[in-house]
Protein backbone atom coordinates (compact mmCIF):
# COMPACT_ATOMS: atom_id res chain seq x y z
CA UNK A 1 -19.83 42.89 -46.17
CA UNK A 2 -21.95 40.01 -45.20
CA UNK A 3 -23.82 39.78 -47.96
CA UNK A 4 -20.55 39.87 -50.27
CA UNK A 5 -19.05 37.28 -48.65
CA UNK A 6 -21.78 34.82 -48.79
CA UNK A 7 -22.59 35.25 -52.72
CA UNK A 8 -18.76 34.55 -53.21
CA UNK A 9 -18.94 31.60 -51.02
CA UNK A 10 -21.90 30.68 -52.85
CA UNK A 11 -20.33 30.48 -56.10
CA UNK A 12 -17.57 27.98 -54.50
CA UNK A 13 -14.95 30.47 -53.93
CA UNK A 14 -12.56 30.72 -50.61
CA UNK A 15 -12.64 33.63 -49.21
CA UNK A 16 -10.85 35.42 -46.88
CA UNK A 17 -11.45 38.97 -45.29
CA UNK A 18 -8.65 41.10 -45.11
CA UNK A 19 -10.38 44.51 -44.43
CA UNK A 20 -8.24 45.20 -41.10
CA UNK A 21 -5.18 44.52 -42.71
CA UNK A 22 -4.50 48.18 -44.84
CA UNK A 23 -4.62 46.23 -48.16
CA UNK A 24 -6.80 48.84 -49.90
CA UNK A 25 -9.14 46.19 -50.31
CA UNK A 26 -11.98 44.21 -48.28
CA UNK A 27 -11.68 40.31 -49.28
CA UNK A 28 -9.71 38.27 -51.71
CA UNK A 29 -11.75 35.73 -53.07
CA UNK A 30 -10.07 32.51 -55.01
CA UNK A 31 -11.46 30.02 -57.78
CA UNK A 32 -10.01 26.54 -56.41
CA UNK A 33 -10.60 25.26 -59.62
CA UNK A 34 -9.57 27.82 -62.27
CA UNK A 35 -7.15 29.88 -60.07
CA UNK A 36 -9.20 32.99 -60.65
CA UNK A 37 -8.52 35.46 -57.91
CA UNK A 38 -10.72 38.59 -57.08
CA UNK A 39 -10.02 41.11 -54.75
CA UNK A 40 -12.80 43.06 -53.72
CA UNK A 41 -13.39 46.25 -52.07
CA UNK A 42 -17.11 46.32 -50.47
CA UNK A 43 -19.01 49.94 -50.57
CA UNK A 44 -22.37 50.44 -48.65
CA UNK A 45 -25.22 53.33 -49.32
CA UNK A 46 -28.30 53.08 -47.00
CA UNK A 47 -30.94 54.18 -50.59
CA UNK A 48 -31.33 52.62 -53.16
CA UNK A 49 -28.75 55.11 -55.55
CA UNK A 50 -25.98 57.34 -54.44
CA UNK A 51 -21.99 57.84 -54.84
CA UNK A 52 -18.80 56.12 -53.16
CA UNK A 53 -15.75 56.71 -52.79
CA UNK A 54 -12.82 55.14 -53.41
CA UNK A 55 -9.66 56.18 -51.41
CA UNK A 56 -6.84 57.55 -53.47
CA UNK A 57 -4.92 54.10 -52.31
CA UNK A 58 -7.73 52.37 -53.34
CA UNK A 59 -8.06 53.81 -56.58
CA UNK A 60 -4.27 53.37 -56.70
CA UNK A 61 -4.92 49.29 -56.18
CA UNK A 62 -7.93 49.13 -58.87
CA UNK A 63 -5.75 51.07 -61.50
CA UNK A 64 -2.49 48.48 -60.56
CA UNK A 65 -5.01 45.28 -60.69
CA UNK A 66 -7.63 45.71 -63.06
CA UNK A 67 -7.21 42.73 -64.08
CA UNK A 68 -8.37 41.33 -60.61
CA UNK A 69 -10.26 44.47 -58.75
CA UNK A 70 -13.44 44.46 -58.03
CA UNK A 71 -15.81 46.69 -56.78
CA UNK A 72 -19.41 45.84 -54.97
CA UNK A 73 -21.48 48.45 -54.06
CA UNK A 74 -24.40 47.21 -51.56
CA UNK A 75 -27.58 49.38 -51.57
CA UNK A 76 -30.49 49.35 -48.67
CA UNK A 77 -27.67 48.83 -46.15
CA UNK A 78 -30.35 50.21 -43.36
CA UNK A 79 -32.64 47.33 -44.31
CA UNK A 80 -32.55 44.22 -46.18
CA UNK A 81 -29.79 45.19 -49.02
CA UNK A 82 -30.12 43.01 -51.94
CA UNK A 83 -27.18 42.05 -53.93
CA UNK A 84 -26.09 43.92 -56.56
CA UNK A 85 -23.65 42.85 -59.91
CA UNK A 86 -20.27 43.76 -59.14
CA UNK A 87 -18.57 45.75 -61.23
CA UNK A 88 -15.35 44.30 -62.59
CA UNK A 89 -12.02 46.53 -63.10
CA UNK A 90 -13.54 50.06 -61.35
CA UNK A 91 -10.89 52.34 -62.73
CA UNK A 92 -12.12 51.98 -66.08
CA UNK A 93 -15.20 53.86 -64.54
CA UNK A 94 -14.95 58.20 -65.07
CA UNK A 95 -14.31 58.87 -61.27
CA UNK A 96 -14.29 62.58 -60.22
CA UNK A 97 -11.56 63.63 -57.44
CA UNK A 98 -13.40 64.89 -54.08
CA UNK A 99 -11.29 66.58 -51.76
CA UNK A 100 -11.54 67.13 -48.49
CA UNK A 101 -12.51 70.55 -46.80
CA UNK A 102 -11.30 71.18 -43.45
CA UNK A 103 -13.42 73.34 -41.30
CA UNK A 104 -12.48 75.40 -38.00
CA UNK A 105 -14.34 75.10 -35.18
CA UNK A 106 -14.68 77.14 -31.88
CA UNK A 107 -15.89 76.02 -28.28
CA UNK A 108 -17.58 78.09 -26.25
């Protein structure tokens, strides 16, 4: 999330995390000069490629603000991640439902 945060700072925008505060997503992120607001929703894999996952609220929020949503996915997380181009209105990507599986367990 750091590394999120400091590119948007970097291009002169205020942020402000919001990631504890059940929003659905991570930081909103305004343009003090053109009024431009983003709100992003951060996503880490430790390689290089892989999925994420977007929780059905989540996709919920990127559907309602596409105009506004966006989505950064940060690779490397386990080492230096470089930053990656966000990817602007999500739900216009062909997401594939995953659902849970609950497993039993036994103690012995």
């Amino acid at each position: 999330m750091k590394i999120v945060m400091e590119h948007e700072q970097a291009q002169s925008r205020l942020v402000t995390d919001v990631h504890e505060k059940d929003l659905r997503y991570d930081f909103a992120s305004l343009d003090t000069q053109s009024g431009e607001l983003h709100l992003i929703e951060v996503q880490g894999i430790s390689d290089a490629t892989g999925g994420v996952c977007l929780t059905p609220n989540e996709k919920r929020v990127a559907e309602d603000r596409r105009d506004c949503y966006w989505l950064y996915v940060v690779t490397h997380c386990k080492s230096q991640p470089p930053f990656q181009d966000p990817i602007k209105d999500p739900a216009r990507l062909d997401w594939h439902e995953v659902k849970n599986v609950d497993h039993d367990t036994i103690v012995f």
